[in-house]
C-alpha atoms as a PDB file:
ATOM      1  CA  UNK A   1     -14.427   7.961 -14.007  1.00  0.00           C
ATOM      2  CA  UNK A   2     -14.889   8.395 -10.253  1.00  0.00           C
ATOM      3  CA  UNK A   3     -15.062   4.786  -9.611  1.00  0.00           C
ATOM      4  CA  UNK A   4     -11.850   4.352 -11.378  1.00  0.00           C
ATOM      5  CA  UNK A   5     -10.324   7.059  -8.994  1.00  0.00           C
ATOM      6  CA  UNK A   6     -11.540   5.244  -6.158  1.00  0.00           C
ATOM      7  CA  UNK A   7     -10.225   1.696  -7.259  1.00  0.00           C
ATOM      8  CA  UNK A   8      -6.883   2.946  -8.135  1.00  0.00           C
ATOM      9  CA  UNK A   9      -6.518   4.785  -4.479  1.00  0.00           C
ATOM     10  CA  UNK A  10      -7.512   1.297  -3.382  1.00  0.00           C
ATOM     11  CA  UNK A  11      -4.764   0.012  -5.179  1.00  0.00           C
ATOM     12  CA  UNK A  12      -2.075   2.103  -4.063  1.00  0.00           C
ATOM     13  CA  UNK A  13      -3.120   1.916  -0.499  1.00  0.00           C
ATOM     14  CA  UNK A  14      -2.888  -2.139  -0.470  1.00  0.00           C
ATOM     15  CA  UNK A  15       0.248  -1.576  -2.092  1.00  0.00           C
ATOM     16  CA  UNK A  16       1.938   0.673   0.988  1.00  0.00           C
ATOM     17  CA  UNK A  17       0.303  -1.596   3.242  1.00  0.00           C
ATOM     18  CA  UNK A  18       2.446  -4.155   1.902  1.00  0.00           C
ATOM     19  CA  UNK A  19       5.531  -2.335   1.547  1.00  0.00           C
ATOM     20  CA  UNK A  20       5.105  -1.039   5.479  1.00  0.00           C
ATOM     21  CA  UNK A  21       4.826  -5.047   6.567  1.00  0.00           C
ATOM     22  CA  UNK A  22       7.443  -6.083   4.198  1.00  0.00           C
ATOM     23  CA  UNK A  23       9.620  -3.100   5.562  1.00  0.00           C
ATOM     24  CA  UNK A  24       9.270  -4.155   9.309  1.00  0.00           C
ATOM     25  CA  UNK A  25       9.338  -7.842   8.815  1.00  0.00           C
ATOM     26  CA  UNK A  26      12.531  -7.757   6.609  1.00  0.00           C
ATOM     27  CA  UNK A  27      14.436  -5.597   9.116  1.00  0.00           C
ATOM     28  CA  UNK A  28      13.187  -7.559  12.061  1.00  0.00           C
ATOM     29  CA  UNK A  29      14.272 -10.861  10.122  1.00  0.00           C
ATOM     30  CA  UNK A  30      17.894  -9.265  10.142  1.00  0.00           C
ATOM     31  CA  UNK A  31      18.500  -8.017  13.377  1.00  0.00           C
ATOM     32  CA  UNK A  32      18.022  -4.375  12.842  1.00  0.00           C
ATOM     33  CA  UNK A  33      16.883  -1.879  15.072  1.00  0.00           C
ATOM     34  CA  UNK A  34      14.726   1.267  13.366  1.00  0.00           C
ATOM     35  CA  UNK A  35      17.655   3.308  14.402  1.00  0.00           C
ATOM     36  CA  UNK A  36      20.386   1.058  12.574  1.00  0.00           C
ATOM     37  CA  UNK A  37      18.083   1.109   9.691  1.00  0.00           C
ATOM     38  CA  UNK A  38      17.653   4.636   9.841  1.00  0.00           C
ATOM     39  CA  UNK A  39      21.698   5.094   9.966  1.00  0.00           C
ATOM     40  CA  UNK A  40      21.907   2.820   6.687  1.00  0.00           C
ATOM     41  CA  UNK A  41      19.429   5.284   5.020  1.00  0.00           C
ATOM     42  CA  UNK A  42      20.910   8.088   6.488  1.00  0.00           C
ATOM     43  CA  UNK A  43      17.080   9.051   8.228  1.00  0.00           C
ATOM     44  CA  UNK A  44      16.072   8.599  11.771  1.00  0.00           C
ATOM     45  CA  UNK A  45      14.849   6.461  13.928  1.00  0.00           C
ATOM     46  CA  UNK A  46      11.404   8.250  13.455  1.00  0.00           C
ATOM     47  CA  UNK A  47      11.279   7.909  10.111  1.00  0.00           C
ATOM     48  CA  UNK A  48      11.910   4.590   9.728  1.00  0.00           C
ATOM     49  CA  UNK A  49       8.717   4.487  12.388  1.00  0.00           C
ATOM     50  CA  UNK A  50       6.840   6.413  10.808  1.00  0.00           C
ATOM     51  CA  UNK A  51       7.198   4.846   7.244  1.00  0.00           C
ATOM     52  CA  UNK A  52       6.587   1.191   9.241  1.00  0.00           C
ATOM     53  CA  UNK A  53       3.610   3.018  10.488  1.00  0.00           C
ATOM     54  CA  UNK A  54       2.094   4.374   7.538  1.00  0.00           C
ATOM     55  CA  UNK A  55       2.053   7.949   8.623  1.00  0.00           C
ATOM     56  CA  UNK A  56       5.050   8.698   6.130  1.00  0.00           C
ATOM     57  CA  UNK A  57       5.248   7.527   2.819  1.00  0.00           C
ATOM     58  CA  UNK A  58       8.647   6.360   1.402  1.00  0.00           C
ATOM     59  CA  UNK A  59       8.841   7.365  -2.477  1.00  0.00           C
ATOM     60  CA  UNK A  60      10.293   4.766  -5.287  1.00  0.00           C
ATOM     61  CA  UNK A  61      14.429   5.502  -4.662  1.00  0.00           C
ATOM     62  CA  UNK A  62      13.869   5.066  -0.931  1.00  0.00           C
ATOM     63  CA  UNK A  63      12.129   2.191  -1.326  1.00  0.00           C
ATOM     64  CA  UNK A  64      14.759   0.262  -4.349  1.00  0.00           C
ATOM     65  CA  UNK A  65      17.724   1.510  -1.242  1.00  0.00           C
ATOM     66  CA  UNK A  66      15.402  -0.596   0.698  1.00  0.00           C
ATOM     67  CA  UNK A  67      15.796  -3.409  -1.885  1.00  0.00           C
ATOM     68  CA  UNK A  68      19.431  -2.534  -2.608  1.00  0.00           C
ATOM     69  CA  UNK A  69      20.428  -3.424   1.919  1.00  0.00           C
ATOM     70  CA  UNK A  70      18.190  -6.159   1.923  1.00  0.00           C
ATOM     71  CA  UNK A  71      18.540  -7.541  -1.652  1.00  0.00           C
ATOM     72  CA  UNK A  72      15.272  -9.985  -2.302  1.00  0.00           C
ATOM     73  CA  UNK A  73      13.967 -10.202   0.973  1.00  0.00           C
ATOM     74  CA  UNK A  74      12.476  -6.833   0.597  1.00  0.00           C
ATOM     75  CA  UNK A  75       9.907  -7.508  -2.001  1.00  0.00           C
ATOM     76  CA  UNK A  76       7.663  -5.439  -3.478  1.00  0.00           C
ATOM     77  CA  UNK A  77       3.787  -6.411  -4.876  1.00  0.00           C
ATOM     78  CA  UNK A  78       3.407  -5.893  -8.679  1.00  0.00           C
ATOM     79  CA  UNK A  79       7.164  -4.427  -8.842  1.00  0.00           C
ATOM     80  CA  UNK A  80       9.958  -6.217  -9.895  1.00  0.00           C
ATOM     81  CA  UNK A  81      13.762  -5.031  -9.342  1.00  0.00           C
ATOM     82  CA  UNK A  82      15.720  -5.996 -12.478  1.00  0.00           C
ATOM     83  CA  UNK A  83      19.650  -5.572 -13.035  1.00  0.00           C
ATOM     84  CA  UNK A  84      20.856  -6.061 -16.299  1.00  0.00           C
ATOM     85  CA  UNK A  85      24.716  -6.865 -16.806  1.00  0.00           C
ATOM     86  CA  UNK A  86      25.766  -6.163 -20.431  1.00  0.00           C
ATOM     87  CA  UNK A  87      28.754  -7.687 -21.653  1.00  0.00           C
ATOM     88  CA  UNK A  88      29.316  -5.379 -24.647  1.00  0.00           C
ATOM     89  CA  UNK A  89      31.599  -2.074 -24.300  1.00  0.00           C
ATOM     90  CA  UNK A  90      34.229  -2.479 -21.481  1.00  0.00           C
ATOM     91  CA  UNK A  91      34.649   0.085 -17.848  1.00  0.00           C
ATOM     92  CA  UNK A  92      38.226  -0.202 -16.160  1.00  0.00           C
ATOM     93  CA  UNK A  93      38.498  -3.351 -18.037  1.00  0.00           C
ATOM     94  CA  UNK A  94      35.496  -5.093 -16.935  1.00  0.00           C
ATOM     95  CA  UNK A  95      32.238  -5.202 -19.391  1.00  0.00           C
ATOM     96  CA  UNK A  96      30.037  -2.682 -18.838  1.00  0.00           C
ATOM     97  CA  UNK A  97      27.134  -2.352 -16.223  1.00  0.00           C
ATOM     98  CA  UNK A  98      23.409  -0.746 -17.223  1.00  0.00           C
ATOM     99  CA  UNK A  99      20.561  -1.023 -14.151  1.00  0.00           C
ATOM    100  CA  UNK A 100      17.300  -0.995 -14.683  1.00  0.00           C
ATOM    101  CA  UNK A 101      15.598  -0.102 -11.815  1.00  0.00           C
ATOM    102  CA  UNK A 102      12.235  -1.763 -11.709  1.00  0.00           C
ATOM    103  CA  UNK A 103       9.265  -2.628 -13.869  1.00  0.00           C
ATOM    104  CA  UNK A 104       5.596  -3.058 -12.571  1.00  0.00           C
ATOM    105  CA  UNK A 105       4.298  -6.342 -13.081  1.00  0.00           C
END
């Protein structure tokens, strides 16, 4: 039991490690400054710093806004960001639109 503990904190620390590089490379890659990323997420500059840094952690909707600025350059390991357009039912006259979020691979 304890060794399962222990390789699923493992697991979950690779896995921030990943999304901190991801998170600095992909804003570096388009010309952002922590503080213009920060005014996109409506946080500041520190936080952005700090969740590049590893001393915050960013939670699932902070990290799919990540996904929804940057689109697929911001990846995620074992998580995959699906959208699902439906053409049944209609909205405004358009058919309608159901997201699903993510799914863990």
């Amino acid at each position: 039991m304890r060794r399962s503990v222990i390789r699923r904190k493992n697991k979950v620390y690779t896995f921030m490690l990943a999304v901190q590089r991801n998170l600095r490379h992909t804003r570096k890659k388009n010309n952002l400054t922590q503080s213009q990323l920060g005014a996109k997420l409506n946080v500041d500059q520190a936080t952005i710093s700090n969740f590049e840094n590893g001393k915050t952690i960013m939670n699932i909707a902070q990290i799919y806004e990540m996904y929804l600025i940057f689109g697929s350059d911001f990846c995620c390991p074992n998580i995959e960001f699906i959208e699902n357009v439906e053409g049944e039912g209609k909205v405004n006259g358009k058919g309608s639109y159901q997201s699903q979020l993510y799914r863990t691979i």
